[in-house]
N, C-alpha and C. Protein backbone atom coordinates (compact mmCIF):
# COMPACT_ATOMS: atom_id res chain seq x y z
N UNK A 1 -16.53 0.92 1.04
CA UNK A 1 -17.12 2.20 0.75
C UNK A 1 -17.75 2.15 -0.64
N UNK A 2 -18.90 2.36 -0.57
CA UNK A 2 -19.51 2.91 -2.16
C UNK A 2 -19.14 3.62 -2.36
N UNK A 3 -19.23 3.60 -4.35
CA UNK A 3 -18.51 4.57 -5.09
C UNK A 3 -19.86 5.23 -5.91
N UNK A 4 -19.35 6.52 -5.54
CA UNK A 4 -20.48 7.78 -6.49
C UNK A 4 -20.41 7.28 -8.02
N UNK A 5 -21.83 7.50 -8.11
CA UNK A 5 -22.45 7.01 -9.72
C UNK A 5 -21.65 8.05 -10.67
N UNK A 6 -20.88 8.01 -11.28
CA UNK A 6 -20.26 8.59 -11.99
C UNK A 6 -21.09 8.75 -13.48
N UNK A 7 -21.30 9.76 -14.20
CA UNK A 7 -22.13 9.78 -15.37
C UNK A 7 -21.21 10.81 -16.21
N UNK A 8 -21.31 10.75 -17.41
CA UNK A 8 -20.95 11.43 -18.76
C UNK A 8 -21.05 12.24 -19.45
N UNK A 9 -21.07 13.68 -19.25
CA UNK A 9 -21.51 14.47 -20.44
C UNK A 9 -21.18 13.83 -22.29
N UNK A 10 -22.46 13.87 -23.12
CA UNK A 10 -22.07 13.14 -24.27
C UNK A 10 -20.93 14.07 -25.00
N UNK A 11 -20.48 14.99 -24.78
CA UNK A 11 -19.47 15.46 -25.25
C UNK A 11 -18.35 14.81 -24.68
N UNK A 12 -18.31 14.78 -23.39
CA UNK A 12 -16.80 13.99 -22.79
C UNK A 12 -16.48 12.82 -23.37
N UNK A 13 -18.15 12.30 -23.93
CA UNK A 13 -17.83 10.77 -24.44
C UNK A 13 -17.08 10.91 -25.73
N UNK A 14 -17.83 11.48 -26.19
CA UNK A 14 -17.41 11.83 -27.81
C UNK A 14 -16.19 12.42 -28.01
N UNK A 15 -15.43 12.83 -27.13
CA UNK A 15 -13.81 13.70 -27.01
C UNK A 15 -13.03 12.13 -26.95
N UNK A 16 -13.81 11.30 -25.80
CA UNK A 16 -12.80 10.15 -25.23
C UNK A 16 -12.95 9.40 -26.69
N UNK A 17 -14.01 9.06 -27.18
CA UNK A 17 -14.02 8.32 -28.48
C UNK A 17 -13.14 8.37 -29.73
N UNK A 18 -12.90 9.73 -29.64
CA UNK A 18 -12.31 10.49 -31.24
C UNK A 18 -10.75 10.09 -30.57
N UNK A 19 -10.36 10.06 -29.01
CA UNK A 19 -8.52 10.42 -29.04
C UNK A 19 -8.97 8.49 -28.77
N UNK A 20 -9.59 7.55 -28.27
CA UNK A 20 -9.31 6.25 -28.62
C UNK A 20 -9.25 5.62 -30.03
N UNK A 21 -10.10 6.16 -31.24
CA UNK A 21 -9.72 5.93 -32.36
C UNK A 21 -8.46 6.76 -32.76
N UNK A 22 -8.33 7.84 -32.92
CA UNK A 22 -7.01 8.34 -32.94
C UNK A 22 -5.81 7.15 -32.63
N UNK A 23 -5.60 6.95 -31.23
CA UNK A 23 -4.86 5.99 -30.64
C UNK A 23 -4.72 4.63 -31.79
N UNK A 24 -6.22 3.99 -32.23
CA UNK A 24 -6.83 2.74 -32.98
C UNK A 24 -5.43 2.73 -34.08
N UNK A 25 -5.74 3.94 -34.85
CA UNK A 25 -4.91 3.86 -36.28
C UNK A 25 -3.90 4.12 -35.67
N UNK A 26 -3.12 4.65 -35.01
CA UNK A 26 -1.83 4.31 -34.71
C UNK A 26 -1.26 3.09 -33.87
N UNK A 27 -1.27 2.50 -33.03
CA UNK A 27 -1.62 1.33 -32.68
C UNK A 27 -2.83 0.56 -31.61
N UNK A 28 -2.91 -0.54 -31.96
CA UNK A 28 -3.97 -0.88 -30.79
C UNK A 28 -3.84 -0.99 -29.84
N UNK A 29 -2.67 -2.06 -29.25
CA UNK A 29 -2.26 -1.88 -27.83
C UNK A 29 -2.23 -0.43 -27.14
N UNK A 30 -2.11 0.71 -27.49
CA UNK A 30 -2.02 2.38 -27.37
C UNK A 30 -3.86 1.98 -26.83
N UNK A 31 -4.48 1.87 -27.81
CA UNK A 31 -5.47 2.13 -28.00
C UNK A 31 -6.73 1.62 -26.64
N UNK A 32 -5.65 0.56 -26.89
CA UNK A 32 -6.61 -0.29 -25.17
C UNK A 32 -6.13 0.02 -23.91
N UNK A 33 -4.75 0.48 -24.12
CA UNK A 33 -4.67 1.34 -22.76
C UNK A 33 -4.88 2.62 -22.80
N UNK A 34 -5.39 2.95 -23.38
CA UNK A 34 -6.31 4.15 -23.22
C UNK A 34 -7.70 3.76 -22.54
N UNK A 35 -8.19 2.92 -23.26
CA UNK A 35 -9.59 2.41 -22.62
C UNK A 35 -9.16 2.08 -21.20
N UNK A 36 -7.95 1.08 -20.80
CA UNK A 36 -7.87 1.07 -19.46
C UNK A 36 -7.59 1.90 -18.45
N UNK A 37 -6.93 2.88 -19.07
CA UNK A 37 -6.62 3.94 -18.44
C UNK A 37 -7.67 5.03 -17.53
N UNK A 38 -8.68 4.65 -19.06
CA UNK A 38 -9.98 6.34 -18.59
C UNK A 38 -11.30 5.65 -17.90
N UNK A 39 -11.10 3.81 -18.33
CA UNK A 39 -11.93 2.86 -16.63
C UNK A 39 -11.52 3.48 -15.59
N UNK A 40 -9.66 3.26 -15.26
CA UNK A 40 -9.49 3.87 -13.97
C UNK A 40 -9.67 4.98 -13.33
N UNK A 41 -9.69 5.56 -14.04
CA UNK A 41 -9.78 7.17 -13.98
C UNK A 41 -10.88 7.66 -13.44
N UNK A 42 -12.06 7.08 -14.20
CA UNK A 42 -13.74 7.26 -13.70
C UNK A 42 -14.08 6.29 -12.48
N UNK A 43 -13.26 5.29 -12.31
CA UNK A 43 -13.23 4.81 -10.86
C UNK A 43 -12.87 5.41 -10.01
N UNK A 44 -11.70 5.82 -10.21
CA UNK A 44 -10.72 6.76 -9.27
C UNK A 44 -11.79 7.66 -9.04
N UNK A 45 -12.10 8.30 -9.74
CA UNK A 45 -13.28 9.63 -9.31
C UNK A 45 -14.76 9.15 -8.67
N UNK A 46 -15.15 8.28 -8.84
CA UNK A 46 -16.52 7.56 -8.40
C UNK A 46 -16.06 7.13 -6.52
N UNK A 47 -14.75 6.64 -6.71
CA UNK A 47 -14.84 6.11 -5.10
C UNK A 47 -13.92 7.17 -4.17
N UNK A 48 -13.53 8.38 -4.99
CA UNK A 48 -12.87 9.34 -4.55
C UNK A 48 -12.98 10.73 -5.22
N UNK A 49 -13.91 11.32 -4.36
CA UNK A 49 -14.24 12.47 -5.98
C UNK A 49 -13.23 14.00 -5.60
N UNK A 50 -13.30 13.83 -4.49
CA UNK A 50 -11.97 14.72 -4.39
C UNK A 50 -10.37 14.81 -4.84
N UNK A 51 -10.64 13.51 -5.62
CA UNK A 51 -8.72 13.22 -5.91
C UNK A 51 -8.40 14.28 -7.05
N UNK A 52 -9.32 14.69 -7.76
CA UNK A 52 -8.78 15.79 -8.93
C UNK A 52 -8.77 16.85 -8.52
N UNK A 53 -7.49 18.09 -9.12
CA UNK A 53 -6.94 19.16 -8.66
C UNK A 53 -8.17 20.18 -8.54
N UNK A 54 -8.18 21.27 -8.14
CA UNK A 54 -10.04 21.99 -7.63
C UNK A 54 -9.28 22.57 -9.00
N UNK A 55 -10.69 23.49 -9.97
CA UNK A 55 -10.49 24.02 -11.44
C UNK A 55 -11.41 24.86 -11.36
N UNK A 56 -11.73 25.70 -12.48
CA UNK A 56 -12.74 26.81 -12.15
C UNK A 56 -14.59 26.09 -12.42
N UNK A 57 -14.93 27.28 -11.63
CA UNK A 57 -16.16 26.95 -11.42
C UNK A 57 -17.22 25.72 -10.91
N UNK A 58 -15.67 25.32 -9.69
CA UNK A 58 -16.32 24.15 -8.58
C UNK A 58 -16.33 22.78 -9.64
N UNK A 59 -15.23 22.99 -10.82
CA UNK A 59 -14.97 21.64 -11.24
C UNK A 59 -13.65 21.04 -10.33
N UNK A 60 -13.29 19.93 -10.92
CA UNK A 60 -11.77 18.97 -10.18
C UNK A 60 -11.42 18.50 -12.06
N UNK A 61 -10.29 18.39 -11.75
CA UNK A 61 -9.17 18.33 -13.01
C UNK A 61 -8.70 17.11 -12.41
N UNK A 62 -9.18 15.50 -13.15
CA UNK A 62 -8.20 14.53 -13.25
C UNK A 62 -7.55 14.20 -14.35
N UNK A 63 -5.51 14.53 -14.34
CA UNK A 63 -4.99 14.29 -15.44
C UNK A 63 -4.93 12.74 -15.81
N UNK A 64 -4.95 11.99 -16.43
CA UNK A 64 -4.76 10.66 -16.65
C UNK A 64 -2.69 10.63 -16.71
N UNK A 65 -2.54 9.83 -16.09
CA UNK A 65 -0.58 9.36 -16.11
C UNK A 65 -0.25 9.20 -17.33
N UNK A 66 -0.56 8.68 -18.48
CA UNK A 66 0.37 8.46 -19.61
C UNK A 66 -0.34 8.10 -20.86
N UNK A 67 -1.57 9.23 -20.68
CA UNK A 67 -1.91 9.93 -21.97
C UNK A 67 -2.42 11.62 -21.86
N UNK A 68 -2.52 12.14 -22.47
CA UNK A 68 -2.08 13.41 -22.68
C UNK A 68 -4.22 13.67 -22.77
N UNK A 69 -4.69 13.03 -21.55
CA UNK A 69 -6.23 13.30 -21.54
C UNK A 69 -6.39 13.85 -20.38
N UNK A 70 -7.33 15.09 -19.74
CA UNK A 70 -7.71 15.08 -18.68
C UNK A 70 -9.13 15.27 -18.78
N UNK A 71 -10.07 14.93 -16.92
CA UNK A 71 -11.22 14.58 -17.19
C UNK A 71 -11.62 15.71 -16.16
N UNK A 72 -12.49 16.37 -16.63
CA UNK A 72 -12.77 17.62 -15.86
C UNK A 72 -14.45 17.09 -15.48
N UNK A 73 -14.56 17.18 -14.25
CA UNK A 73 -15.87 16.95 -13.14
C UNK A 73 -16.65 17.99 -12.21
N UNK A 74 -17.53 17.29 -11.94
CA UNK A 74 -18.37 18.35 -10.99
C UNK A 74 -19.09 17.51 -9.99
N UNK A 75 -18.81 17.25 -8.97
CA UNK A 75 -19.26 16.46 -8.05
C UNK A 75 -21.10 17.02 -7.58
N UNK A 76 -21.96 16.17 -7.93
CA UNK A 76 -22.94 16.76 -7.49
C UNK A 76 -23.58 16.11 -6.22
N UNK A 77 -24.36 16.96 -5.17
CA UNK A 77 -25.17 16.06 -4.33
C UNK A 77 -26.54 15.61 -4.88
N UNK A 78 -26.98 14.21 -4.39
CA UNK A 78 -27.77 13.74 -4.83
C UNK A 78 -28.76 13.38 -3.53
């Protein structure tokens, strides 16, 4: 099955950026599973866009497992 092109609001980027440096100065290993974490995450949503909880205004709420991030979406047709 193909997975939906998943794209970025530059704010989402810039939120994910600031809590991975955050993570940086406290440790790195933290820091890279964060990065691995929010890969899966945007996979998870690209080959399954229904897996996040429904949220207001026809978004989906995916919490990430074991960091304190969630990624709020909007599935569009293309």
């Amino acid at each position: 099955m193909p997975s939906k092109r998943v794209r970025l609001h530059e704010d989402a980027v810039a939120e994910a950026q600031a809590a991975f440096d955050w993570y940086a100065t406290q440790n790195t290993a933290a820091a890279a599973a964060f990065v691995d974490e929010l890969d899966h995450a945007v996979e998870q949503i690209g080959n399954f866009p229904n897996i996040g909880a429904p949220h207001v205004f026809r978004t989906r709420r995916y919490a990430m497992r074991r960091f304190p991030f969630t990624l709020v979406y909007r599935e569009q047709e293309r």
